[in-house]
PDB file of N, CA and C in Angstrom:
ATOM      1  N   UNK A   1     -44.596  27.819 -23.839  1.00  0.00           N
ATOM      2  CA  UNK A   1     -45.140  26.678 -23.129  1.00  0.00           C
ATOM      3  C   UNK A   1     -46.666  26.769 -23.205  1.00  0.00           C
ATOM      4  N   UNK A   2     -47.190  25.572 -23.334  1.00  0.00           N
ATOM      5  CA  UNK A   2     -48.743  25.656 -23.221  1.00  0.00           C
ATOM      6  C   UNK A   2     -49.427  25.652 -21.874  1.00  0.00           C
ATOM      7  N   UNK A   3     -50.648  26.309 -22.322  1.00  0.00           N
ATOM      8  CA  UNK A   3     -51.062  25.657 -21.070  1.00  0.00           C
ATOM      9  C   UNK A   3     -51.298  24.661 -20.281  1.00  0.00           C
ATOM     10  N   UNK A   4     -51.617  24.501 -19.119  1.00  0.00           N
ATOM     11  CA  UNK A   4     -51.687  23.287 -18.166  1.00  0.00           C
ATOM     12  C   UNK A   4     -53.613  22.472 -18.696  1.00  0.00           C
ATOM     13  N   UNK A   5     -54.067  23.392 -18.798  1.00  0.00           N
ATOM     14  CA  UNK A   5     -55.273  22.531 -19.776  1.00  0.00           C
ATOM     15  C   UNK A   5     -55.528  22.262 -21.287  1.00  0.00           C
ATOM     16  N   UNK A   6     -54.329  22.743 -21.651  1.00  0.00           N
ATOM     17  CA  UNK A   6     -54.391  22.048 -22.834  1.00  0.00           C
ATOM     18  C   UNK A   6     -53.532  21.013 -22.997  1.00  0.00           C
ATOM     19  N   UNK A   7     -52.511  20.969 -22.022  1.00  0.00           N
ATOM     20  CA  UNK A   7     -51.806  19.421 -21.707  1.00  0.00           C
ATOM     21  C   UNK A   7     -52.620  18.552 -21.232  1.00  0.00           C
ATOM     22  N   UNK A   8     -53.406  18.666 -20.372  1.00  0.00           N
ATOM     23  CA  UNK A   8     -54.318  17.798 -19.604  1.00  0.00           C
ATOM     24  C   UNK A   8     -55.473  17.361 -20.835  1.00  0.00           C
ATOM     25  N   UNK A   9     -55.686  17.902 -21.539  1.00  0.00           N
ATOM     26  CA  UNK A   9     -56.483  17.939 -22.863  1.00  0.00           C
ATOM     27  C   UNK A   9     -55.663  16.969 -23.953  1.00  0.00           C
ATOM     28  N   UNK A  10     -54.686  16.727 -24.014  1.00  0.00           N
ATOM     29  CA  UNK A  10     -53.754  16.191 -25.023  1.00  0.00           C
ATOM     30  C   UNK A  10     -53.502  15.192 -24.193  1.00  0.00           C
ATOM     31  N   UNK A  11     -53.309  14.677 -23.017  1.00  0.00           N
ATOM     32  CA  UNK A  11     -52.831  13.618 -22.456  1.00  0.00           C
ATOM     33  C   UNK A  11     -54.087  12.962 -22.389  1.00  0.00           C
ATOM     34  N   UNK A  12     -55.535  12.902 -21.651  1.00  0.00           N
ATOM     35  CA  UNK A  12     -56.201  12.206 -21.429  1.00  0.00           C
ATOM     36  C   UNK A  12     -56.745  11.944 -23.400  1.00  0.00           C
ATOM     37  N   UNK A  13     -57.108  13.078 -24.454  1.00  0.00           N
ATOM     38  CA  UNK A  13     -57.215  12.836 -25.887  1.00  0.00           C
ATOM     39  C   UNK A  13     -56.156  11.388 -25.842  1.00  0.00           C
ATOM     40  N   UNK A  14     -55.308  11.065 -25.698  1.00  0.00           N
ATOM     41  CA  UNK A  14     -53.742  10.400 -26.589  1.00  0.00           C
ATOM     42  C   UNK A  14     -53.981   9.312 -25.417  1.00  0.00           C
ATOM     43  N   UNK A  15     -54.328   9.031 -24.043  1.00  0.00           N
ATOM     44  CA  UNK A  15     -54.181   8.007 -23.308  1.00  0.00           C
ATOM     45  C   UNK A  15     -52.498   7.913 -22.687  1.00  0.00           C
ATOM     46  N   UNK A  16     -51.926   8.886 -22.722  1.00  0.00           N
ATOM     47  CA  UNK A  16     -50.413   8.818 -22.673  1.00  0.00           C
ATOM     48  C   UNK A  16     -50.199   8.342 -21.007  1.00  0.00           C
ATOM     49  N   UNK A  17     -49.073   7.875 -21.333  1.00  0.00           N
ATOM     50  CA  UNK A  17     -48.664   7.134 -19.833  1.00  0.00           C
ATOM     51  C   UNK A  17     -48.458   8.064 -18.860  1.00  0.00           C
ATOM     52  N   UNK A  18     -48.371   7.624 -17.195  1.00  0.00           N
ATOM     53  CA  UNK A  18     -48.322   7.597 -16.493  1.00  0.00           C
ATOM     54  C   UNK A  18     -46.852   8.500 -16.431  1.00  0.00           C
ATOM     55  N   UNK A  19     -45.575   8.069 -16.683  1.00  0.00           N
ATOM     56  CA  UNK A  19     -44.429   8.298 -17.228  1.00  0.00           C
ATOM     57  C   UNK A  19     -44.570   9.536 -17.550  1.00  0.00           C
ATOM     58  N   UNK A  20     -45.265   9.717 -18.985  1.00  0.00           N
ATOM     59  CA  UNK A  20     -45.430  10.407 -19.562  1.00  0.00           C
ATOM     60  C   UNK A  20     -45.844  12.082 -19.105  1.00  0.00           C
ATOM     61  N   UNK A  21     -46.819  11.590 -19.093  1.00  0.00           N
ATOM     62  CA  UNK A  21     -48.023  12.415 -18.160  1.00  0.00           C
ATOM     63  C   UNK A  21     -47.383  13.085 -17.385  1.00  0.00           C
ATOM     64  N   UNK A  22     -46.309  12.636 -16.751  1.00  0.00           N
ATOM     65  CA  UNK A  22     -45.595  13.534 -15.136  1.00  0.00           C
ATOM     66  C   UNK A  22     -44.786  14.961 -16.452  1.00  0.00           C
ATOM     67  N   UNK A  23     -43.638  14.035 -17.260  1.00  0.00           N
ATOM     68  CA  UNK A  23     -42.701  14.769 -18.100  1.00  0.00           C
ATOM     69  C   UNK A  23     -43.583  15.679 -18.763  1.00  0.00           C
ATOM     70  N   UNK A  24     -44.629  15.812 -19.549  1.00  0.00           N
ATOM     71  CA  UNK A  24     -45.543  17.016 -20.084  1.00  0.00           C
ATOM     72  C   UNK A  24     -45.849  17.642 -18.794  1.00  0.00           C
ATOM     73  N   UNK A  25     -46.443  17.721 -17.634  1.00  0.00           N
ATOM     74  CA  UNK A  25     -46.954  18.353 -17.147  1.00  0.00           C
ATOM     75  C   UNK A  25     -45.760  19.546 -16.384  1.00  0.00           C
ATOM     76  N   UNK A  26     -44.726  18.646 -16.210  1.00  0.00           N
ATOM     77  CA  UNK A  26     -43.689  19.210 -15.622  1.00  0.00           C
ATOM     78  C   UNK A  26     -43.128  20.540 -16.668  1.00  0.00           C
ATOM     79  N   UNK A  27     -43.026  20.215 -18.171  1.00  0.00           N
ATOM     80  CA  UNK A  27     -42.929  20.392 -18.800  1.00  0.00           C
ATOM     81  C   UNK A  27     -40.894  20.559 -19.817  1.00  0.00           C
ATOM     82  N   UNK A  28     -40.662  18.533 -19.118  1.00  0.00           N
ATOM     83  CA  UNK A  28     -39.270  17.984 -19.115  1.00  0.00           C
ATOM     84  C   UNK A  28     -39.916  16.734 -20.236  1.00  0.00           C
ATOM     85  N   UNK A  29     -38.191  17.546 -20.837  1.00  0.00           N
ATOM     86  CA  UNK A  29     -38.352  16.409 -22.134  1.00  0.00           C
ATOM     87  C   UNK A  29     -37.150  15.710 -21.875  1.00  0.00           C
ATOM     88  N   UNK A  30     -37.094  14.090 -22.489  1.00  0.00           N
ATOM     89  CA  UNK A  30     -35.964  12.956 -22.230  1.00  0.00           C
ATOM     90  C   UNK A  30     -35.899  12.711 -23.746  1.00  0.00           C
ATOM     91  N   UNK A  31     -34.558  12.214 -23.631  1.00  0.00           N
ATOM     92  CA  UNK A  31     -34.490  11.074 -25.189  1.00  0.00           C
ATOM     93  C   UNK A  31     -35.269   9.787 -24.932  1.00  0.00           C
ATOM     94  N   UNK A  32     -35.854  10.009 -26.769  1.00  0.00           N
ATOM     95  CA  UNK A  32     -36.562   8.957 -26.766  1.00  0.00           C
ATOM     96  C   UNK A  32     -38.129   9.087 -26.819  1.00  0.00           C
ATOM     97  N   UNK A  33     -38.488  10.258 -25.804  1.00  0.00           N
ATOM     98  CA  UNK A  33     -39.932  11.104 -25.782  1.00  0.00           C
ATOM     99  C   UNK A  33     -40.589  10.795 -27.543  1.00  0.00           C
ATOM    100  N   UNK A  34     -41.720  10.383 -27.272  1.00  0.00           N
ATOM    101  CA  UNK A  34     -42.649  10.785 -28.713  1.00  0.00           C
ATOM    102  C   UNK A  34     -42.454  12.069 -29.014  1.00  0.00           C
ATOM    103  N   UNK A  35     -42.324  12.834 -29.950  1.00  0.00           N
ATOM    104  CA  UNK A  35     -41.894  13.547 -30.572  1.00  0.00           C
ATOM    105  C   UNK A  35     -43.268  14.525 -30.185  1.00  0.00           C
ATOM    106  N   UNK A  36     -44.653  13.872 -30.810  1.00  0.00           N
ATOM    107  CA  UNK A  36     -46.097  14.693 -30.577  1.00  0.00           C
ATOM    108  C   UNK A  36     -46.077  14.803 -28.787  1.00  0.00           C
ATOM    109  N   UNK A  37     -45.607  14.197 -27.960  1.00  0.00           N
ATOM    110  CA  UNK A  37     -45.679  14.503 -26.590  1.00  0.00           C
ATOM    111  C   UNK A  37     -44.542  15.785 -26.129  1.00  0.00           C
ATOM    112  N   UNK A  38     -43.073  15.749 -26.931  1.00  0.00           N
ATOM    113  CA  UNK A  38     -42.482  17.228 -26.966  1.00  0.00           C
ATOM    114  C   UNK A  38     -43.399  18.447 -27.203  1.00  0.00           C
ATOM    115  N   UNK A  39     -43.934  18.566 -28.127  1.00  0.00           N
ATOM    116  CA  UNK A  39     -44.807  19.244 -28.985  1.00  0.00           C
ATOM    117  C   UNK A  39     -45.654  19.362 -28.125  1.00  0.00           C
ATOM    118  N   UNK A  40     -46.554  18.775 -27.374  1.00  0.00           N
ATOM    119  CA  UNK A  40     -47.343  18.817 -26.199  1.00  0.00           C
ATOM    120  C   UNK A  40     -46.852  19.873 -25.378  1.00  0.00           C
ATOM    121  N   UNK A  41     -45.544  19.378 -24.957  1.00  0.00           N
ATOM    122  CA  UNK A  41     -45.068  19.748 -23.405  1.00  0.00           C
ATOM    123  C   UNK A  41     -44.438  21.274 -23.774  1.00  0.00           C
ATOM    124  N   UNK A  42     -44.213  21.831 -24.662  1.00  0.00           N
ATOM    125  CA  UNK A  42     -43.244  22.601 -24.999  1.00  0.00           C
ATOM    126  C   UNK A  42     -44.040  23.726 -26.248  1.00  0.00           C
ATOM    127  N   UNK A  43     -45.120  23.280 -26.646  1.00  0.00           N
ATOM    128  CA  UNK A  43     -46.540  23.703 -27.611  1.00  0.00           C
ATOM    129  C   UNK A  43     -45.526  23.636 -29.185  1.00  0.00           C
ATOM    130  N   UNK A  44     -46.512  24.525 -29.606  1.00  0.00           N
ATOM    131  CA  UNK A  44     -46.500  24.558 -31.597  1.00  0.00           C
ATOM    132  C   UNK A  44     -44.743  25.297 -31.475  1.00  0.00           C
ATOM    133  N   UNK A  45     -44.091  24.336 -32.578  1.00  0.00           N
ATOM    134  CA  UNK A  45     -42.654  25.392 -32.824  1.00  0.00           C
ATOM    135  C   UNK A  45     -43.086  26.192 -33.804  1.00  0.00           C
ATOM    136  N   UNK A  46     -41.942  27.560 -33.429  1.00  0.00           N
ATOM    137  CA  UNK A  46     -41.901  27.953 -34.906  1.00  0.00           C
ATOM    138  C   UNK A  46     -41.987  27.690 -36.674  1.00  0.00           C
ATOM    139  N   UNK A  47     -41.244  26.458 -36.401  1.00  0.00           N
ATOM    140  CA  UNK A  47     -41.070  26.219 -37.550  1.00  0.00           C
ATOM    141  C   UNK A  47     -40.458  24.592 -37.498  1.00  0.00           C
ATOM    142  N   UNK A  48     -41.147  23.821 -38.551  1.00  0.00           N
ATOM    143  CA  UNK A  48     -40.417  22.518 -38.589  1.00  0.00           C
ATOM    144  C   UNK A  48     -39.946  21.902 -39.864  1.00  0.00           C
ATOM    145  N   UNK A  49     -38.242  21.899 -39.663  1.00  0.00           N
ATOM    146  CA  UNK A  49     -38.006  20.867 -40.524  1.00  0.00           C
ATOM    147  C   UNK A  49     -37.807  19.562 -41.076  1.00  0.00           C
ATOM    148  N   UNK A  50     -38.126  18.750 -42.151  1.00  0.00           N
ATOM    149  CA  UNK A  50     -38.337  17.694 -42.079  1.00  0.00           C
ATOM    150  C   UNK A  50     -37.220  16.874 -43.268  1.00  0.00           C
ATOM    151  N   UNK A  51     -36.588  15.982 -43.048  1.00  0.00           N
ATOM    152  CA  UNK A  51     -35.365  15.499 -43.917  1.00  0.00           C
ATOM    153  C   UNK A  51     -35.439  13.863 -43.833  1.00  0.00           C
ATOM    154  N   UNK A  52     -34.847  13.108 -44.860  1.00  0.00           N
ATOM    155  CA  UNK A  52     -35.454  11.838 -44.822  1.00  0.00           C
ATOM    156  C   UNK A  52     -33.585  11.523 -45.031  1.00  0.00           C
ATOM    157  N   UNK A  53     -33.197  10.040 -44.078  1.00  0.00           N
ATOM    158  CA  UNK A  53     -31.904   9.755 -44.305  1.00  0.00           C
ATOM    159  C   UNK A  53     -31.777   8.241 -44.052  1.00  0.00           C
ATOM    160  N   UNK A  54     -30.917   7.692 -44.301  1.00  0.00           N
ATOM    161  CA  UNK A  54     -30.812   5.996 -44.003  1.00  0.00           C
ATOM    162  C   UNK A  54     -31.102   5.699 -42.602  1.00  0.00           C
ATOM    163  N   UNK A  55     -31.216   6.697 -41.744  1.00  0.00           N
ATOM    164  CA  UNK A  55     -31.515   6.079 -40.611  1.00  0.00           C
ATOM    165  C   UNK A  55     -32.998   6.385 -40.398  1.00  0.00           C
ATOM    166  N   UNK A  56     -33.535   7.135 -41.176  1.00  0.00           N
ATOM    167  CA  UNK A  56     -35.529   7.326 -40.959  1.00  0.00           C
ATOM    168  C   UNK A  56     -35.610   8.608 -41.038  1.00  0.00           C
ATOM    169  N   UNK A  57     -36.725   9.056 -40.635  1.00  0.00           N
ATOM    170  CA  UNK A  57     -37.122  10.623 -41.057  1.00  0.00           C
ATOM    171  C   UNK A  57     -36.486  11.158 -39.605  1.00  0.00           C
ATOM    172  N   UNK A  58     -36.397  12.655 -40.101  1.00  0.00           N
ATOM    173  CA  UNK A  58     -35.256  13.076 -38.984  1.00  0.00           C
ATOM    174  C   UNK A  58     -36.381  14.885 -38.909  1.00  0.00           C
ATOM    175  N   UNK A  59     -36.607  15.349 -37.905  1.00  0.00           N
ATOM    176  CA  UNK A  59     -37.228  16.556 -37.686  1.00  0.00           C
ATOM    177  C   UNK A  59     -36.486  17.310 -36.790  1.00  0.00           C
ATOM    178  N   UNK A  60     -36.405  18.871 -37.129  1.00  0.00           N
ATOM    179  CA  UNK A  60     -35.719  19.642 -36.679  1.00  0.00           C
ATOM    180  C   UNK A  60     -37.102  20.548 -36.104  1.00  0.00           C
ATOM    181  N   UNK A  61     -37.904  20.617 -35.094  1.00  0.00           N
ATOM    182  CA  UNK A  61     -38.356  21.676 -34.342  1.00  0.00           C
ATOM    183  C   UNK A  61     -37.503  22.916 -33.842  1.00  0.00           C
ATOM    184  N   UNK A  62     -38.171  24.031 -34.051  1.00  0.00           N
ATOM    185  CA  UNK A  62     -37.645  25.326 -34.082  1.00  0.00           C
ATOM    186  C   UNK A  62     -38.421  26.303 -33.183  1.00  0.00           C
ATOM    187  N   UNK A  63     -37.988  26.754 -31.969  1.00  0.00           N
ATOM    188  CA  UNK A  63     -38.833  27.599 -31.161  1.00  0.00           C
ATOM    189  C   UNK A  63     -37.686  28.852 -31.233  1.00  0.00           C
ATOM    190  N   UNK A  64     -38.693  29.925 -30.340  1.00  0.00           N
ATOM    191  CA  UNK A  64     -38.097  31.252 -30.184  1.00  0.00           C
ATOM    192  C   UNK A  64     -38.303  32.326 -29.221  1.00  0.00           C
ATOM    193  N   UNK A  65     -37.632  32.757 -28.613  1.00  0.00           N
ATOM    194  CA  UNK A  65     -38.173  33.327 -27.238  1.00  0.00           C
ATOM    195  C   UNK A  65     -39.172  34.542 -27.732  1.00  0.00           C
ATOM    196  N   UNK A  66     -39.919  34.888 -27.241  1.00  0.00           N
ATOM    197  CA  UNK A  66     -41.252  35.847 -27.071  1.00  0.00           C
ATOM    198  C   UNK A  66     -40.266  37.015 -27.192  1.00  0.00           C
ATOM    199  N   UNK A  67     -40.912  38.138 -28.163  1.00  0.00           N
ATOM    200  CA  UNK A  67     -40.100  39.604 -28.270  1.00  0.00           C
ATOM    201  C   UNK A  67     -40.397  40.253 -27.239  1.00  0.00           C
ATOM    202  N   UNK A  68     -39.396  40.961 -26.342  1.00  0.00           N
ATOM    203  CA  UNK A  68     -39.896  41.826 -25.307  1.00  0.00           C
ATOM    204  C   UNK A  68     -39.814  43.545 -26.330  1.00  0.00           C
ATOM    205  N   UNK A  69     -40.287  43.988 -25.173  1.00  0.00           N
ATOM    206  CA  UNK A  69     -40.410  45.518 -25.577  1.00  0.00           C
ATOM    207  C   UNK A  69     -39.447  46.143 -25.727  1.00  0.00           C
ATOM    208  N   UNK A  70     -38.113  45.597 -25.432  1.00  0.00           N
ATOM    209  CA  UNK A  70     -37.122  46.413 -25.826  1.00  0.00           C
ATOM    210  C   UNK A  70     -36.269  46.079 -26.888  1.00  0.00           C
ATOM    211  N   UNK A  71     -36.762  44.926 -27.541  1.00  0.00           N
ATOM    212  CA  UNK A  71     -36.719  44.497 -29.316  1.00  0.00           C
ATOM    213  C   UNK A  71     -35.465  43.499 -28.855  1.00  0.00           C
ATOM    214  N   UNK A  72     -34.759  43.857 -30.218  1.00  0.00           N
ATOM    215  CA  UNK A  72     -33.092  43.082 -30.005  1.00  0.00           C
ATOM    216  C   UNK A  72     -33.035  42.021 -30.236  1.00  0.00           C
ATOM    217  N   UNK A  73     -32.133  40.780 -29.867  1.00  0.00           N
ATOM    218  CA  UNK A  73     -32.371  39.745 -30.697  1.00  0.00           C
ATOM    219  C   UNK A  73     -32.855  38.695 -29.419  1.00  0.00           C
ATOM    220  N   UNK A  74     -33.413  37.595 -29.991  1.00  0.00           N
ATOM    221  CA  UNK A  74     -34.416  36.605 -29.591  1.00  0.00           C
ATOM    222  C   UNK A  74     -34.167  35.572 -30.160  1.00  0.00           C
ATOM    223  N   UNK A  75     -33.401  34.806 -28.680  1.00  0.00           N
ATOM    224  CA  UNK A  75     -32.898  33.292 -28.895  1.00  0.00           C
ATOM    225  C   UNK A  75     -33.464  32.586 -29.607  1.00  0.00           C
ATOM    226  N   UNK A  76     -33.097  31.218 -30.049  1.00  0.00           N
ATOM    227  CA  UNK A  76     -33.639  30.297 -31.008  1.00  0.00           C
ATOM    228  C   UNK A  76     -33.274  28.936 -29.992  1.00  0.00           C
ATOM    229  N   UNK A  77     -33.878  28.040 -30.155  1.00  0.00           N
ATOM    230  CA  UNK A  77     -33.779  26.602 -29.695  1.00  0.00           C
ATOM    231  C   UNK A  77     -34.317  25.697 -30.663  1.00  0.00           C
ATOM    232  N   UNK A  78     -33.660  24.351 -30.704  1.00  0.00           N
ATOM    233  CA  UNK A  78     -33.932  23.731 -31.352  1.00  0.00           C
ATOM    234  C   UNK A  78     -34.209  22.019 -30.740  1.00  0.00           C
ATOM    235  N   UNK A  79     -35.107  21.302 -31.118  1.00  0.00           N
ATOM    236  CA  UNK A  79     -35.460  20.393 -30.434  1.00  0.00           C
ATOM    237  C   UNK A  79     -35.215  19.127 -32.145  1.00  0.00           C
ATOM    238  N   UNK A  80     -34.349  17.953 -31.977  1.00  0.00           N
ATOM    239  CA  UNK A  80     -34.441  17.027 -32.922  1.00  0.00           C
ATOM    240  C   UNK A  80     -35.229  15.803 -32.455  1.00  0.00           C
ATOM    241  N   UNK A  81     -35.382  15.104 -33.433  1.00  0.00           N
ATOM    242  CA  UNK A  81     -36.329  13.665 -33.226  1.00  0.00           C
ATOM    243  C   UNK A  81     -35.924  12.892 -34.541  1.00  0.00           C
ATOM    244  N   UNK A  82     -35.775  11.455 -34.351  1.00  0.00           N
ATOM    245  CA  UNK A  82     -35.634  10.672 -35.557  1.00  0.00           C
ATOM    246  C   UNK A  82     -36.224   9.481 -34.883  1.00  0.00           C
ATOM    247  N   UNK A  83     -37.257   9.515 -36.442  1.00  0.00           N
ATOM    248  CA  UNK A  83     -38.506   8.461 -36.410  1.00  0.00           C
ATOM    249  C   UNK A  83     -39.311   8.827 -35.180  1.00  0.00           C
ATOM    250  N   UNK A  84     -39.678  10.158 -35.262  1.00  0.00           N
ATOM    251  CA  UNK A  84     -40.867  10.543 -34.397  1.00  0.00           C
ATOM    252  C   UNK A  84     -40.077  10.111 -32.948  1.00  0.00           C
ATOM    253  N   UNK A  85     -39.473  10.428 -32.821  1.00  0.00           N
ATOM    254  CA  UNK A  85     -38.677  10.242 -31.109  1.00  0.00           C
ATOM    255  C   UNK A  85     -37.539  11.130 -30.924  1.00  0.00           C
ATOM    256  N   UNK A  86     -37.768  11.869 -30.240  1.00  0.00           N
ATOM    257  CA  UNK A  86     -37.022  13.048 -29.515  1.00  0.00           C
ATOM    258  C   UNK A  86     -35.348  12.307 -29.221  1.00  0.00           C
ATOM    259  N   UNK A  87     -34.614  13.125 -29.868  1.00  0.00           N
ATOM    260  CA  UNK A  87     -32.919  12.686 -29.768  1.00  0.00           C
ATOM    261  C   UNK A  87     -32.442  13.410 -28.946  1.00  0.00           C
ATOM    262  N   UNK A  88     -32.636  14.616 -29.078  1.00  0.00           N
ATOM    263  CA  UNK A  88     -31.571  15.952 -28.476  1.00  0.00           C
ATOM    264  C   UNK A  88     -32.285  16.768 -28.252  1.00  0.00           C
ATOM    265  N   UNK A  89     -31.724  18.221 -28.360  1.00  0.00           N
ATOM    266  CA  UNK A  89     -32.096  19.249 -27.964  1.00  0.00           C
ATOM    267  C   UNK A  89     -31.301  20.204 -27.694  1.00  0.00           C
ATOM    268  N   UNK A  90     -30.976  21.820 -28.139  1.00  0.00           N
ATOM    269  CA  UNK A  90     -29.943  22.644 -27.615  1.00  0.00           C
ATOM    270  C   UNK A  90     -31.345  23.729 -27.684  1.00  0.00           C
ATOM    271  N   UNK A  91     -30.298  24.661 -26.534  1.00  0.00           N
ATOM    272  CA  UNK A  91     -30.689  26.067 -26.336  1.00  0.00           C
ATOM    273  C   UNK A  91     -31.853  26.404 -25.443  1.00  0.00           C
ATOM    274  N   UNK A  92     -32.808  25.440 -25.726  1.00  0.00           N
ATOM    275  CA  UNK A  92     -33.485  25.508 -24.705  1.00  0.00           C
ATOM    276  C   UNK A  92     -33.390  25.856 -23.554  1.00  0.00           C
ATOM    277  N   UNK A  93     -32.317  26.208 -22.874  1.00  0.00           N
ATOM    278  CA  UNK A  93     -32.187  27.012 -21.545  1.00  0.00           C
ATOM    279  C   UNK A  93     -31.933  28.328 -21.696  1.00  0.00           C
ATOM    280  N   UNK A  94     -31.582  28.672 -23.319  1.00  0.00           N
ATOM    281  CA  UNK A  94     -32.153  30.353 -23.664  1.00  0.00           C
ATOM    282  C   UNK A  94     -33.154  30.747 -23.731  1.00  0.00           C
ATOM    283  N   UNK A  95     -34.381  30.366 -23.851  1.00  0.00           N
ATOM    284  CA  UNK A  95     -35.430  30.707 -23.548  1.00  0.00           C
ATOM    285  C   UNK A  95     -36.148  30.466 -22.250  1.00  0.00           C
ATOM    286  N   UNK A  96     -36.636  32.032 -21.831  1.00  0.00           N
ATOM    287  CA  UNK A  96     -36.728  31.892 -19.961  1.00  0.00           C
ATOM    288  C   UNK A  96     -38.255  30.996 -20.193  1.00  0.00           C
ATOM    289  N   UNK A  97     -39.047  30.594 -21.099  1.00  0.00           N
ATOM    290  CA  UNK A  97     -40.150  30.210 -20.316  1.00  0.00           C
ATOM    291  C   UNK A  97     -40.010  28.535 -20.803  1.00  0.00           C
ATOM    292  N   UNK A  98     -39.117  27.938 -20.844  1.00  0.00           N
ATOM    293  CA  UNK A  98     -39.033  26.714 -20.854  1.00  0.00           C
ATOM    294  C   UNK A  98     -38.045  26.083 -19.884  1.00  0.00           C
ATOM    295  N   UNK A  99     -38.112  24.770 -19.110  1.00  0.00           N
ATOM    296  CA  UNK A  99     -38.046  24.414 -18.326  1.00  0.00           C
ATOM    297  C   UNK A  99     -37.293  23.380 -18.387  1.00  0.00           C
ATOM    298  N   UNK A 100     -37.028  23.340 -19.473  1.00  0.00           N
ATOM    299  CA  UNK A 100     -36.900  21.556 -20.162  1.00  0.00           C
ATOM    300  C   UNK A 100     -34.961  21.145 -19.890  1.00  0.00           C
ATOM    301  N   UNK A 101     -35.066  19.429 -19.561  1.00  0.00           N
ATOM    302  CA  UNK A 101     -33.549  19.497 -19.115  1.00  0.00           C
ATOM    303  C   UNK A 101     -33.436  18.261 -19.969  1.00  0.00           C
ATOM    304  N   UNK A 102     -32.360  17.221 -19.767  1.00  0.00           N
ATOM    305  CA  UNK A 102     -32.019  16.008 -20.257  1.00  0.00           C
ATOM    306  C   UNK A 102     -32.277  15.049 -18.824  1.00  0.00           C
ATOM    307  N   UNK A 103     -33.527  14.422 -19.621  1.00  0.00           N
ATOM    308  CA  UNK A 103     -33.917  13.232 -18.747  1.00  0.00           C
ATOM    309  C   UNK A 103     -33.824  11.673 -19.374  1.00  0.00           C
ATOM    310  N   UNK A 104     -32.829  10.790 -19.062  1.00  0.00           N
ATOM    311  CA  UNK A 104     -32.395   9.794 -20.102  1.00  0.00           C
ATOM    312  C   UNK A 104     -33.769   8.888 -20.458  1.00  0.00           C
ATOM    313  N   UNK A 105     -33.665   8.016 -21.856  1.00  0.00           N
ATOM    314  CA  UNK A 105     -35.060   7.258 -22.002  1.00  0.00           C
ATOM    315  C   UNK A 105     -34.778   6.217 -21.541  1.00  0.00           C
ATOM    316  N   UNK A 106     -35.877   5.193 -21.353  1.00  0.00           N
ATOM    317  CA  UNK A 106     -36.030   4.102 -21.091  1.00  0.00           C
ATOM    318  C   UNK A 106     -36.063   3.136 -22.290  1.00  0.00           C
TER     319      UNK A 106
END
């Protein structure tokens, strides 16, 4: 998760709504979310994939829980979006420093 000033830094940069603004800070993602406002609320993934299909471009964001000191394995979550708008999301409640639930879009 990022920090709280570098959200506040990305929201007033972008002009993002009101709406908005609450779900990053909280740091709760909905379907439908701009995809760069996930990315905000939730920071840089690991890794992103990108695939093009009849229904528009489709992105697979890839996070990973922080290695603790006693090694072993380290959840994965995955966050989707098609046409830059947040669809889904799994796992994310395997990783303890994210917060994030299903909040429906508008």
């Amino acid at each position: 998760m990022i920090l709280n000033r570098e959200k506040v830094r990305y929201i007033r940069k972008n002009d993002v709504s009101a709406k908005d603004s609450s779900h990053i800070m909280e740091g709760e993602l909905y379907r439908g979310m701009p995809v760069q406002h996930a990315i905000a609320t939730l920071g840089e993934p690991l890794k992103t994939d990108t695939s093009s299909w009849k229904d528009g471009t489709q992105l697979k964001l890839t996070y990973r829980a922080r290695p603790s000191s006693s090694g072993g394995y380290m959840p994965r979550a995955n966050v989707y979006a098609t046409n830059d708008n947040v669809t889904r999301w799994e796992n994310l409640d395997k990783i303890p420093r994210f917060d994030a639930y299903y909040r429906p879009g508008n």
